[in-house]
Protein backbone atom coordinates (compact mmCIF):
# COMPACT_ATOMS: atom_id res chain seq x y z
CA UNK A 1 53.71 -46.75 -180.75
CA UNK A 2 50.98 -48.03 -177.92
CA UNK A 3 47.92 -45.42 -177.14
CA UNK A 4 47.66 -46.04 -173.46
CA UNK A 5 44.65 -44.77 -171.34
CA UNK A 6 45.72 -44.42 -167.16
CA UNK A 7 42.98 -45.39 -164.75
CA UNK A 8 42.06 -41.60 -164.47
CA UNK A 9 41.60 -42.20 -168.49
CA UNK A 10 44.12 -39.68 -169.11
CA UNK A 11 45.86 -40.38 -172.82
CA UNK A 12 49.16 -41.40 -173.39
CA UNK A 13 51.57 -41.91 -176.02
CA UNK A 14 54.11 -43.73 -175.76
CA UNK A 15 56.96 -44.83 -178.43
CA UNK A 16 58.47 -47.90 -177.43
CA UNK A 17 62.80 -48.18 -177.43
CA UNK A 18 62.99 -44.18 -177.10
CA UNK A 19 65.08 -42.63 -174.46
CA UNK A 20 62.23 -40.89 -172.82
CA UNK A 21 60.99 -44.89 -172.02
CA UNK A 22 64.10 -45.07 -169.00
CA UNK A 23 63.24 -41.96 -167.14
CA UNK A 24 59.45 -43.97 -167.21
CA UNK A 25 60.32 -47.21 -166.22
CA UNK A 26 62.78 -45.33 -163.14
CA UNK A 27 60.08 -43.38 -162.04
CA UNK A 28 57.34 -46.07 -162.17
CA UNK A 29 59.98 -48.61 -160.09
CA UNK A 30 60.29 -45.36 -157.42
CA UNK A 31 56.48 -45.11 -157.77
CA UNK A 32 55.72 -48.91 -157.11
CA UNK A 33 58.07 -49.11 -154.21
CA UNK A 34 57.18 -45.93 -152.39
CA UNK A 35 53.01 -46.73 -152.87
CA UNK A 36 53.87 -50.29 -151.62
CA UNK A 37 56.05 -48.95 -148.76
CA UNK A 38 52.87 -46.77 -147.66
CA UNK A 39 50.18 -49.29 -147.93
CA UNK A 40 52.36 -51.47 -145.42
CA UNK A 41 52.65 -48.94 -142.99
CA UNK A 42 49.37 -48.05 -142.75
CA UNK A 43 48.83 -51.43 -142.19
CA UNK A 44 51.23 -51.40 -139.61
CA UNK A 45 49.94 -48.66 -137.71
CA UNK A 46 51.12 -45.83 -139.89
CA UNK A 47 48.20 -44.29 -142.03
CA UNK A 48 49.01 -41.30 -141.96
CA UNK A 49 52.68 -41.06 -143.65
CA UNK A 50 52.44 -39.54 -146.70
CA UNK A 51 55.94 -39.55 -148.81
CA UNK A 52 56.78 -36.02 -148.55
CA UNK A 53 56.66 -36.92 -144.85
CA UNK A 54 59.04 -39.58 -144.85
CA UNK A 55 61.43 -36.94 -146.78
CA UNK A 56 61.25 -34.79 -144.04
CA UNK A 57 61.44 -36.97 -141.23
CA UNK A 58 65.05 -37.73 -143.15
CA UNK A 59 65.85 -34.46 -142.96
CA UNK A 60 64.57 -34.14 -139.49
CA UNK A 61 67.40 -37.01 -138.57
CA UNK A 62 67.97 -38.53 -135.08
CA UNK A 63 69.60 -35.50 -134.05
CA UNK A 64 67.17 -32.63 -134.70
CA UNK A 65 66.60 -29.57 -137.04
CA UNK A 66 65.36 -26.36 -136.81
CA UNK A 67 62.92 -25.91 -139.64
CA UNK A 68 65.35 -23.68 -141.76
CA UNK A 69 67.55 -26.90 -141.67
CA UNK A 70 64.75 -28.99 -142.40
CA UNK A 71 63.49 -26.58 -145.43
CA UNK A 72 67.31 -26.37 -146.73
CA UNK A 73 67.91 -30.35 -146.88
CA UNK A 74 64.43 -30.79 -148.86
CA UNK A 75 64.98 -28.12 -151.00
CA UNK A 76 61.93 -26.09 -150.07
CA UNK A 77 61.16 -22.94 -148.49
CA UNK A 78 60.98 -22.55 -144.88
CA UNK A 79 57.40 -21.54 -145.07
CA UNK A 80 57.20 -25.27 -146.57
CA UNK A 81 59.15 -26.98 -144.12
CA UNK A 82 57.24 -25.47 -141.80
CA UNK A 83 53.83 -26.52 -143.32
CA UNK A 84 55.51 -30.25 -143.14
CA UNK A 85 56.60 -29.94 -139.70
CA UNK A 86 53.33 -28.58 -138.44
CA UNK A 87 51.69 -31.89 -139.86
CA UNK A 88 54.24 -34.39 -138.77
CA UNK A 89 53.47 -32.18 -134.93
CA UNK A 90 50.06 -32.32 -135.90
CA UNK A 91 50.15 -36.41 -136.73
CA UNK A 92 52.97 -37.04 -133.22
CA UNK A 93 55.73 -38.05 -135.66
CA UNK A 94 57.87 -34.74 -134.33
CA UNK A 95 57.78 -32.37 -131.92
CA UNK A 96 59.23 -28.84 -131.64
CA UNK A 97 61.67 -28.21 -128.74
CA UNK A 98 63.53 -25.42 -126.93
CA UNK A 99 67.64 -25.62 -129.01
CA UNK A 100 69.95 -26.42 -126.06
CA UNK A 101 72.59 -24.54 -127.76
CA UNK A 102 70.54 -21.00 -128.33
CA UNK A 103 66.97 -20.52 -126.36
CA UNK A 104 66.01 -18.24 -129.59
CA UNK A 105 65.66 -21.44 -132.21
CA UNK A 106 63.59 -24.41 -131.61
CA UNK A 107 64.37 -27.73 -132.98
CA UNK A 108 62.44 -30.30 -134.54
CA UNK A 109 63.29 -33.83 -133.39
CA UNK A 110 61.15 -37.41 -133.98
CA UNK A 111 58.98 -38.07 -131.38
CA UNK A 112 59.05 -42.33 -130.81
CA UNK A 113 56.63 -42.56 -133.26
CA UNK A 114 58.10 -41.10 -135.55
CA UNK A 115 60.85 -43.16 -135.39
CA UNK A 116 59.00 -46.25 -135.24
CA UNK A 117 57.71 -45.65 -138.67
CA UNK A 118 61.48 -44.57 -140.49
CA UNK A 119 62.79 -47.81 -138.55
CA UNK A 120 59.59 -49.54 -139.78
CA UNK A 121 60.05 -47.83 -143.36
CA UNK A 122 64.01 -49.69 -143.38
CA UNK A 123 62.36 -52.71 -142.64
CA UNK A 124 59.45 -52.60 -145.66
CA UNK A 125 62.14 -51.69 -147.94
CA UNK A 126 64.41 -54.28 -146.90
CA UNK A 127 61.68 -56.93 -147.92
CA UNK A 128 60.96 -54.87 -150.95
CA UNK A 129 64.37 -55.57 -152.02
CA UNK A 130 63.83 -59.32 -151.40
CA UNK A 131 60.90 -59.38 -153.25
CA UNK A 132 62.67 -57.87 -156.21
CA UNK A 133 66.00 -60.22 -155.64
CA UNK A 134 63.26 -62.95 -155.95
CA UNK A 135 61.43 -61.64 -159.53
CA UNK A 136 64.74 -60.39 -160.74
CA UNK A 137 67.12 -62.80 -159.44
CA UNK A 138 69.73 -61.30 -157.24
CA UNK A 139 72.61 -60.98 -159.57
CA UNK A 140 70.36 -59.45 -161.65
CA UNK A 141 69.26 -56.68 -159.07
CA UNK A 142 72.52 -56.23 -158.17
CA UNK A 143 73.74 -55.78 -161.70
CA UNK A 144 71.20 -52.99 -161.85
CA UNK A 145 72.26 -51.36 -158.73
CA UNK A 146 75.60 -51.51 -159.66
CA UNK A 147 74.66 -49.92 -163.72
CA UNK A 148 72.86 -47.07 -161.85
CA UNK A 149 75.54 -46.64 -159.19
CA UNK A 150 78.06 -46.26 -161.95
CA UNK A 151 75.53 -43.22 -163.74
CA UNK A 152 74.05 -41.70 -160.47
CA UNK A 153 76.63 -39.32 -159.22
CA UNK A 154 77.37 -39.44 -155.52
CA UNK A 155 75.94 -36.13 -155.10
CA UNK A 156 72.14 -36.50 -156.52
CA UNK A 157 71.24 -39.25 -153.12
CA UNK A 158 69.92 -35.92 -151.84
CA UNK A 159 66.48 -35.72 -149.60
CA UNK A 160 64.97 -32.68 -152.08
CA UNK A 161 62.55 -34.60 -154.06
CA UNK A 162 60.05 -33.87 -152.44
CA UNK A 163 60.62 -30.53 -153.31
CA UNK A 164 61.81 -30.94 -156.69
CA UNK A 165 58.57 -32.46 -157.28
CA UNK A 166 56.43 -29.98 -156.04
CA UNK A 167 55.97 -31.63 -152.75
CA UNK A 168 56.37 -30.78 -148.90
């Protein structure tokens, strides 16, 4: 057992070869991709994208949402989505427009911004993936795709995180 103190000096045990180690080491690969993900696209002209963001601007999609849509597909309230929406407005990632299809709901679409930085966001994790084929080895990575395809039902590739973790 390793007594391990964070950079905000926060305590931490932690007993090596115990089951609670894989939900760790999951979370802290999410972690390291997603906080290298957003320190390239700030530097690409995207500062402002926080992760919850990106979630929503998913569940936003090419096509539009109204924010009830947008709220459902993350998992959070509408009051939420909302918030989220108002910022990504706010930021000119989305913009709210009249619904063709009924003039009493408005729809959220990406503006071209906003699409820039999802289309730059495939690109950064494209190299990310690279970078790992290269430390891992590529057989290697996709051995481990493959393991956690084979555990990960179909079902949890869902945009809710956010939500789930107390985001958006």
């Amino acid at each position: 057992m390793d007594n391990m103190v964070d950079d905000k000096k926060v305590n931490q045990v932690v007993e090596h070869g115990k089951g609670h180690e894989l939900p760790l080491l999951l979370f802290a690969g999410f972690r390291t991709l997603i906080d290298r993900l957003h320190a390239e696209l700030a530097r690409q002209g995207h500062p402002d994208v926080r992760p919850a963001y990106g979630f929503a601007m998913q569940a936003v999609g090419t096509g539009g949402a109204t924010a009830s849509e947008v709220g459902r597909r993350l998992g959070v309230s509408k009051q939420a989505a909302g918030k989220t929406v108002d910022r990504l407005v706010a930021l000119g990632y989305a913009e709210r427009a009249d619904d063709p299809a009924d003039a009493r709901r408005k729809l959220v679409r990406l503006t071209p911004h906003g699409l820039d930085a999802l289309a730059r966001s495939a690109a950064i994790f494209d190299e990310l993936h690279r970078e790992w084929a290269r430390a891992l080895g590529s057989e290697r990575l996709d051995d481990m795709e493959a393991a956690l395809r084979t555990v990960v039902p179909a079902e949890a590739f869902r945009l809710d995180a956010a939500g789930w973790l107390g985001g958006a």
